[in-house]
PDB file of N, CA and C in Angstrom:
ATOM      1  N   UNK A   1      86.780 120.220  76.166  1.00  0.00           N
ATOM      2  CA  UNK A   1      85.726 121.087  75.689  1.00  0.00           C
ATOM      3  C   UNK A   1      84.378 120.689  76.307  1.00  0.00           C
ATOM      4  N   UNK A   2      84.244 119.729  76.548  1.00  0.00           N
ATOM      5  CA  UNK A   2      82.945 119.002  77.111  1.00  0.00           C
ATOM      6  C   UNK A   2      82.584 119.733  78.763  1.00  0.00           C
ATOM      7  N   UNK A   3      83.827 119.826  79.307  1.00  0.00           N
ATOM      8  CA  UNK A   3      83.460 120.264  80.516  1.00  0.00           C
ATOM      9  C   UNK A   3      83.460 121.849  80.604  1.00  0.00           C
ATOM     10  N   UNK A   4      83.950 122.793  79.666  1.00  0.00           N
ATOM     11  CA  UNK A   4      83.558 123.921  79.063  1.00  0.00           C
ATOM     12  C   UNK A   4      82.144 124.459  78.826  1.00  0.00           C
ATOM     13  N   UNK A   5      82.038 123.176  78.032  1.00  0.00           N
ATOM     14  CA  UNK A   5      80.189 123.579  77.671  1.00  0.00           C
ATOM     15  C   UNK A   5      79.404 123.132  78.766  1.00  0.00           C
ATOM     16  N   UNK A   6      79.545 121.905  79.703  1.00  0.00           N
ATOM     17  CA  UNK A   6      78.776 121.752  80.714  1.00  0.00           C
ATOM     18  C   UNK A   6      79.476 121.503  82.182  1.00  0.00           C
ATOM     19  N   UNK A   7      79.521 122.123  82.825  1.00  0.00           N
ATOM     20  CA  UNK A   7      80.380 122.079  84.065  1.00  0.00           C
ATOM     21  C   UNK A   7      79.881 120.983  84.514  1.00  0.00           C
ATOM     22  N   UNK A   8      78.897 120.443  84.868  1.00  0.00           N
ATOM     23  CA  UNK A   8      78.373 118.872  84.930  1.00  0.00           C
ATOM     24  C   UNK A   8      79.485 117.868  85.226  1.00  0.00           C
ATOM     25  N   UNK A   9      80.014 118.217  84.201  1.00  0.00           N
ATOM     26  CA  UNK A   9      81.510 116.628  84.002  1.00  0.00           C
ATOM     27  C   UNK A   9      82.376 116.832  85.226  1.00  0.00           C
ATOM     28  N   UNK A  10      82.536 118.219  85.551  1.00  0.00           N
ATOM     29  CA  UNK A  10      83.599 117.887  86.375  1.00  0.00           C
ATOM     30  C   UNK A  10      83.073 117.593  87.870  1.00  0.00           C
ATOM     31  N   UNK A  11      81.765 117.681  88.058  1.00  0.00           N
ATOM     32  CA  UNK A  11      81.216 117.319  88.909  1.00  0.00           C
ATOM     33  C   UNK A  11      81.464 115.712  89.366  1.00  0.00           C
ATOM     34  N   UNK A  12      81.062 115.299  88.177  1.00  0.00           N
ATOM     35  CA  UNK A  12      81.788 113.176  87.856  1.00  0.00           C
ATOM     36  C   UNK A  12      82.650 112.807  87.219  1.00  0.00           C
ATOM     37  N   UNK A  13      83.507 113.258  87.336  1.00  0.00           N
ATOM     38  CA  UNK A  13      84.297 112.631  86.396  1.00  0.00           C
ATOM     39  C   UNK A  13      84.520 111.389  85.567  1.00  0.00           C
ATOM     40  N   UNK A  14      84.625 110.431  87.034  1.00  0.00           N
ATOM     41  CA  UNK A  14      84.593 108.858  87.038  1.00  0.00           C
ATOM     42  C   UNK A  14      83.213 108.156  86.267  1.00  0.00           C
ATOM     43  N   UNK A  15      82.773 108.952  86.229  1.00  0.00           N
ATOM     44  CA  UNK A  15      81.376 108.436  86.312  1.00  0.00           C
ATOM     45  C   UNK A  15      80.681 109.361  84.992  1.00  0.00           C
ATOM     46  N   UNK A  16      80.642 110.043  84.502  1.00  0.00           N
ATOM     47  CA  UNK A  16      80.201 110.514  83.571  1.00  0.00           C
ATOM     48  C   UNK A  16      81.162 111.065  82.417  1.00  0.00           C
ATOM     49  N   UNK A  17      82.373 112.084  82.928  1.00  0.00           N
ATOM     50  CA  UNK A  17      83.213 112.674  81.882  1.00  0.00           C
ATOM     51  C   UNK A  17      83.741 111.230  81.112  1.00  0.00           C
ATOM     52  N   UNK A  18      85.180 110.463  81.982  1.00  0.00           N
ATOM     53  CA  UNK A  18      85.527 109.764  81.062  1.00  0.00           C
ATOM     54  C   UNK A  18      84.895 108.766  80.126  1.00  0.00           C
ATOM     55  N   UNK A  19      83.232 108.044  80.994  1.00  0.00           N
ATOM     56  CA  UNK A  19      82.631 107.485  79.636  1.00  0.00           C
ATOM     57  C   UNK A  19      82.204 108.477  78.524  1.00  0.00           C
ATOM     58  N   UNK A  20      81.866 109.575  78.704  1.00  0.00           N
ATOM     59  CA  UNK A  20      81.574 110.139  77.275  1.00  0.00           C
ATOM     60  C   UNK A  20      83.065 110.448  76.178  1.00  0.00           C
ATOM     61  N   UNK A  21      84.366 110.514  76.760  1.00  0.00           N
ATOM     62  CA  UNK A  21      85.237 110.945  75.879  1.00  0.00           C
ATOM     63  C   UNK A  21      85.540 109.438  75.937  1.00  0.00           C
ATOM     64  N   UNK A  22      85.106 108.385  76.319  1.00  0.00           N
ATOM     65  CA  UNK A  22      85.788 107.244  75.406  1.00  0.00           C
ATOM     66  C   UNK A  22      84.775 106.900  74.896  1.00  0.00           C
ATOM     67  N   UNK A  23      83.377 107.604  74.693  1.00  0.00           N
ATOM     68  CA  UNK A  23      82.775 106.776  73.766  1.00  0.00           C
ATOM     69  C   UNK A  23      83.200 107.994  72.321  1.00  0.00           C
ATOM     70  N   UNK A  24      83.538 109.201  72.696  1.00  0.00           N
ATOM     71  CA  UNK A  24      83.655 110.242  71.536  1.00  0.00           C
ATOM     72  C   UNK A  24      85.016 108.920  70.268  1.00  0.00           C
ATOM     73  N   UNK A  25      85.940 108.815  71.203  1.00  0.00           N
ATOM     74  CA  UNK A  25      87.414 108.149  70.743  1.00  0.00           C
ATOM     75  C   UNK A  25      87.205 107.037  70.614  1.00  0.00           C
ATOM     76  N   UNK A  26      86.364 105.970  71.078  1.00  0.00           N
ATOM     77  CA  UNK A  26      86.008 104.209  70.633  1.00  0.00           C
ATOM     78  C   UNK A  26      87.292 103.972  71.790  1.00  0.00           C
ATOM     79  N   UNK A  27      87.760 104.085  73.206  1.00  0.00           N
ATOM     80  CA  UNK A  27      88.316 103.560  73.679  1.00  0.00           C
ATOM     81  C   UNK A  27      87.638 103.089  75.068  1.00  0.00           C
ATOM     82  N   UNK A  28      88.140 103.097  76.247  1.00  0.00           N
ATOM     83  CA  UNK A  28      87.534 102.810  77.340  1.00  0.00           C
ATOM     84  C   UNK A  28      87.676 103.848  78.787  1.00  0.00           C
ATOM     85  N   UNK A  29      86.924 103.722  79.460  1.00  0.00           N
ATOM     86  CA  UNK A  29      87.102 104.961  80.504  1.00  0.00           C
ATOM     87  C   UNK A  29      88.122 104.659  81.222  1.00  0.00           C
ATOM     88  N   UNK A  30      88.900 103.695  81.371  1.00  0.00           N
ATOM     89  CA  UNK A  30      90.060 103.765  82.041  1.00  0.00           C
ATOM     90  C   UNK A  30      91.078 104.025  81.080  1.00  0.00           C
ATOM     91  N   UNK A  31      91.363 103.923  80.162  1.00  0.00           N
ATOM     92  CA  UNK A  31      92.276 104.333  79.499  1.00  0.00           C
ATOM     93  C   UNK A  31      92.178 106.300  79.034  1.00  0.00           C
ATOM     94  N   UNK A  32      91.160 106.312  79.367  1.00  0.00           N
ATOM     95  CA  UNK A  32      90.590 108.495  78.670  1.00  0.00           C
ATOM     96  C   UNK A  32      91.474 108.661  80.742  1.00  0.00           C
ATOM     97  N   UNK A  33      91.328 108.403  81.697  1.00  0.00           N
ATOM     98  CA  UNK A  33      91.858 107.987  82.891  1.00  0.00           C
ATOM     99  C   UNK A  33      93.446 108.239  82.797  1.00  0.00           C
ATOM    100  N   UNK A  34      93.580 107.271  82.450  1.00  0.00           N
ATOM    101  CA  UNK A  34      95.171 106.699  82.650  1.00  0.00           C
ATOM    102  C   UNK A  34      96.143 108.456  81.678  1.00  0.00           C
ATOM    103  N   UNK A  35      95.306 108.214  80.846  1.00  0.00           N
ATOM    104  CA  UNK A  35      96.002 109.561  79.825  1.00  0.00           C
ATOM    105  C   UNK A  35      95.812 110.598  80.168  1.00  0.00           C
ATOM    106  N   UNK A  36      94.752 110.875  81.187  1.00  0.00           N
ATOM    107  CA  UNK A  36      94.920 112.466  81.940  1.00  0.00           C
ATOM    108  C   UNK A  36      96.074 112.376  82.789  1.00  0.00           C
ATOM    109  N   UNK A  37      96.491 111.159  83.351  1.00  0.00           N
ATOM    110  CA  UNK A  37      97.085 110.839  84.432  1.00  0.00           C
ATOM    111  C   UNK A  37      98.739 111.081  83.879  1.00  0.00           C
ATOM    112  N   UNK A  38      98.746 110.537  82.429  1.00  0.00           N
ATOM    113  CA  UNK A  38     100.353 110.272  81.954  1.00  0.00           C
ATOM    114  C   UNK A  38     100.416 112.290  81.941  1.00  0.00           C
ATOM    115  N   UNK A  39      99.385 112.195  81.123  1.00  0.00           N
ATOM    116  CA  UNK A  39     100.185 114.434  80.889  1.00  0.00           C
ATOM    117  C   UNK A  39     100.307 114.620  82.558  1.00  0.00           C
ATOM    118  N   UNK A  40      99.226 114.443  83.497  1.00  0.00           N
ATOM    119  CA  UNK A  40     100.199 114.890  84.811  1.00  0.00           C
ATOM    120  C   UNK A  40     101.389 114.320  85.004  1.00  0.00           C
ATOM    121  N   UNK A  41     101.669 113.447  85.047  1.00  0.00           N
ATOM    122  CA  UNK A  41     102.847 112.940  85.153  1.00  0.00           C
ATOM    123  C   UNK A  41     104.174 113.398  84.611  1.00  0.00           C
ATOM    124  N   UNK A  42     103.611 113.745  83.203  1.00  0.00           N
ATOM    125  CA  UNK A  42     104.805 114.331  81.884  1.00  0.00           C
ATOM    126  C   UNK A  42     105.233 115.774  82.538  1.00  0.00           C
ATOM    127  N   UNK A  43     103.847 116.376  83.171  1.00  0.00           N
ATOM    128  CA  UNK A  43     104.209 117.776  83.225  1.00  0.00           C
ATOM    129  C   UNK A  43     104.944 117.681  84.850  1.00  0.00           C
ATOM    130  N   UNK A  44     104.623 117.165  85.351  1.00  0.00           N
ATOM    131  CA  UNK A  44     105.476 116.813  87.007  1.00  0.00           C
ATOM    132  C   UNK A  44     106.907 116.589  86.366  1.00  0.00           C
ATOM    133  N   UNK A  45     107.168 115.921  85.761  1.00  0.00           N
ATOM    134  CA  UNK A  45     108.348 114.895  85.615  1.00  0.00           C
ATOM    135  C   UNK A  45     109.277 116.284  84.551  1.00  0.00           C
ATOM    136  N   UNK A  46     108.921 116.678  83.712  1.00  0.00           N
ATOM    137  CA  UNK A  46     109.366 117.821  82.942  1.00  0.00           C
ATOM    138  C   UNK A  46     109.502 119.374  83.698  1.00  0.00           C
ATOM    139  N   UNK A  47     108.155 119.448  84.374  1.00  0.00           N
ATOM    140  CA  UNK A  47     108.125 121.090  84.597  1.00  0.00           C
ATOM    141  C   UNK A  47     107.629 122.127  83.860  1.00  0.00           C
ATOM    142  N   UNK A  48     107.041 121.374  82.534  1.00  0.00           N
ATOM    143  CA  UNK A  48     106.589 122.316  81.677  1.00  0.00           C
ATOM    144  C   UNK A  48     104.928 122.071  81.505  1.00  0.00           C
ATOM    145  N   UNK A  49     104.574 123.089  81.239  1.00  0.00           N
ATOM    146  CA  UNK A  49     105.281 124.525  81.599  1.00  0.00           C
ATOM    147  C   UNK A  49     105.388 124.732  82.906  1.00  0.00           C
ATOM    148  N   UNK A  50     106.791 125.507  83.274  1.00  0.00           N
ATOM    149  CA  UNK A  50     106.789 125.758  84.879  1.00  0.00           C
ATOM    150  C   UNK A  50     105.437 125.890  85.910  1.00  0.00           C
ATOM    151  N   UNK A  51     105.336 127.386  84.729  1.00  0.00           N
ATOM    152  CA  UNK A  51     103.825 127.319  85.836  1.00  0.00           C
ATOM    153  C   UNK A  51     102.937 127.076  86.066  1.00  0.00           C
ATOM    154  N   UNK A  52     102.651 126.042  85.495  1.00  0.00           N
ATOM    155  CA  UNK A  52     101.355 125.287  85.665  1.00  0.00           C
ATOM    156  C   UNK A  52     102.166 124.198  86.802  1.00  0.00           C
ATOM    157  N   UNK A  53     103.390 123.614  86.911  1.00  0.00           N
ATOM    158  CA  UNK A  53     103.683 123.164  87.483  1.00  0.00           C
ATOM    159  C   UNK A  53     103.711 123.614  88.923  1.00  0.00           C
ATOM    160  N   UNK A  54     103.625 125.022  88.934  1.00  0.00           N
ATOM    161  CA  UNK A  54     104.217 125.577  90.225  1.00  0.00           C
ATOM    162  C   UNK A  54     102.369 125.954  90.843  1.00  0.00           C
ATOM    163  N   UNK A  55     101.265 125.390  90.099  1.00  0.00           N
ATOM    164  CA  UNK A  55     100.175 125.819  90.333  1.00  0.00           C
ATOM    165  C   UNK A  55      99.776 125.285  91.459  1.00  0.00           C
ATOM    166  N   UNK A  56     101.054 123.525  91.594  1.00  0.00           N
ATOM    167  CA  UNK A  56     100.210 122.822  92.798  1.00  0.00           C
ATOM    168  C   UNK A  56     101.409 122.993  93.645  1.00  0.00           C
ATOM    169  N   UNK A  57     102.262 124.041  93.625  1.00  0.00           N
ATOM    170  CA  UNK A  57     103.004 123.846  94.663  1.00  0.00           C
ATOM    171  C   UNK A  57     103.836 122.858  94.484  1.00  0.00           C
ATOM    172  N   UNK A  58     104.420 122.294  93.043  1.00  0.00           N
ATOM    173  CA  UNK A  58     105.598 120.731  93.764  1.00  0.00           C
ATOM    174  C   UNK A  58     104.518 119.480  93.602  1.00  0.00           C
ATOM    175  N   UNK A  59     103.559 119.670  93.478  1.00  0.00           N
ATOM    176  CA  UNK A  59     102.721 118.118  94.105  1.00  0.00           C
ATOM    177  C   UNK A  59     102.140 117.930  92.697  1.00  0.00           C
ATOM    178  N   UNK A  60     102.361 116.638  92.113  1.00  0.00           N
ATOM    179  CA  UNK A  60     101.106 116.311  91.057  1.00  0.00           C
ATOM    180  C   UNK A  60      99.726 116.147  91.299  1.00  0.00           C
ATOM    181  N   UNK A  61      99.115 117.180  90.818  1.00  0.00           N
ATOM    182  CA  UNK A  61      96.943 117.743  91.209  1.00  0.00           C
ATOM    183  C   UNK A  61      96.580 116.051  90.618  1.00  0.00           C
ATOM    184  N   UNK A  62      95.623 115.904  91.219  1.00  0.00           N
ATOM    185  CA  UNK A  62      94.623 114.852  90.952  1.00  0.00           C
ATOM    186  C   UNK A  62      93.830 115.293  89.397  1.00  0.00           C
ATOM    187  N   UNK A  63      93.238 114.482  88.869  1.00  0.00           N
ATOM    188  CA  UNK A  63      92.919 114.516  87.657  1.00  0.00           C
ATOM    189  C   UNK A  63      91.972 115.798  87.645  1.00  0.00           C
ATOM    190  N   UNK A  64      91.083 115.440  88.756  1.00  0.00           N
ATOM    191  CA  UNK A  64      89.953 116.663  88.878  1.00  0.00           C
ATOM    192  C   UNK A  64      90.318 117.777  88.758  1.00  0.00           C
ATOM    193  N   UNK A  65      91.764 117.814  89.784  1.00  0.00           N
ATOM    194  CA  UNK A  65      92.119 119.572  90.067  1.00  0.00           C
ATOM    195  C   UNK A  65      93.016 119.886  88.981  1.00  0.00           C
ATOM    196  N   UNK A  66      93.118 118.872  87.874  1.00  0.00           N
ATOM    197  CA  UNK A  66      94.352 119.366  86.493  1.00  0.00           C
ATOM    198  C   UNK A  66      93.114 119.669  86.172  1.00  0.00           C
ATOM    199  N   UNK A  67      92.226 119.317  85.327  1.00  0.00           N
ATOM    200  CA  UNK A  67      90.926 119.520  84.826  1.00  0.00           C
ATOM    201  C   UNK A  67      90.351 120.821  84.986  1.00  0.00           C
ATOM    202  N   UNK A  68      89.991 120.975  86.497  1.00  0.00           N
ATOM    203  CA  UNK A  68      89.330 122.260  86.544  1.00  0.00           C
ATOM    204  C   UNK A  68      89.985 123.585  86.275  1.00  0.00           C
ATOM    205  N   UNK A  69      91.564 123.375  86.567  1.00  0.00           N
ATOM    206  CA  UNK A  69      91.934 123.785  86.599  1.00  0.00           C
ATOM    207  C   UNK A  69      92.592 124.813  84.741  1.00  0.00           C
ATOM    208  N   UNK A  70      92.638 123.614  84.090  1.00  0.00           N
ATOM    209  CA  UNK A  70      92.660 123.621  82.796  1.00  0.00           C
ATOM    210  C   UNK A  70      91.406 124.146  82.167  1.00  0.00           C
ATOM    211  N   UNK A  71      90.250 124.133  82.683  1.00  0.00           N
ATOM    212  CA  UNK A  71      89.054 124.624  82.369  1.00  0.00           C
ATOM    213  C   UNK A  71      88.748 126.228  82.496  1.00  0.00           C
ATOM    214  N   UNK A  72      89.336 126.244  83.882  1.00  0.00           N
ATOM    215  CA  UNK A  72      89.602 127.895  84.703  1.00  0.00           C
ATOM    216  C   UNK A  72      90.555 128.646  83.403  1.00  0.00           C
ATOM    217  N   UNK A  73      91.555 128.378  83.136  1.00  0.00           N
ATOM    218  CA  UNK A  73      92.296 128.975  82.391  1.00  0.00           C
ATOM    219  C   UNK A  73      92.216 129.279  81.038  1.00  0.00           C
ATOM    220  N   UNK A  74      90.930 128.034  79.921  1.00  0.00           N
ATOM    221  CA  UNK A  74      90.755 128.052  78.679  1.00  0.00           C
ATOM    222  C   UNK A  74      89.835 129.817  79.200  1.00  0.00           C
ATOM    223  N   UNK A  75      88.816 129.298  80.170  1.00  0.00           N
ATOM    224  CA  UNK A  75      87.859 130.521  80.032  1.00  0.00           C
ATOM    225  C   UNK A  75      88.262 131.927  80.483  1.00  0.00           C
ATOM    226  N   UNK A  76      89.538 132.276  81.009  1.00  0.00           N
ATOM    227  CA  UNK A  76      90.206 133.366  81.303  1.00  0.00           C
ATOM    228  C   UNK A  76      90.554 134.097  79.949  1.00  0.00           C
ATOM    229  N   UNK A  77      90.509 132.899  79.148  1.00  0.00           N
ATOM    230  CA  UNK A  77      91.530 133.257  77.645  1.00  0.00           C
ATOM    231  C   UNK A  77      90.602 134.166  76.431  1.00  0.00           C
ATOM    232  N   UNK A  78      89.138 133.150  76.879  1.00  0.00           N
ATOM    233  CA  UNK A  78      88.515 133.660  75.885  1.00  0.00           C
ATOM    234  C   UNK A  78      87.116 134.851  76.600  1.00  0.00           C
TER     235      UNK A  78
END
């Protein structure tokens, strides 16, 4: 939602998004990191949903391009 309201974040990710969602959660920016990383992984490794899988062609997207990409699609919705 953060990068919804300010496109900003996805500009940094490293550097600005994940410290603000681990300071939202009390954890650390490599771990808000690692957990964008496991759902790519889950959804590579599963396929679900297909088509989001089939969005990169076969290839697991980098955090950025799950992100924006996930961003592109909340705002199609609403």
């Amino acid at each position: 939602m953060l990068c919804i309201k300010d496109k900003n974040y996805l500009e940094s990710i490293t550097k600005q998004l994940y410290p603000k969602v681990a300071e939202i959660y009390k954890t650390t920016p490599k771990r808000v990191e690692r957990g964008i990383r496991n759902v790519i992984e889950t959804l590579s490794r599963n396929r679900v949903p297909r088509k989001c899988y089939e969005l990169w062609e076969g290839r697991k997207p980098t955090n950025l391009e799950f992100l924006t990409r996930m961003v592109e699609k909340y705002e199609l919705r609403i």
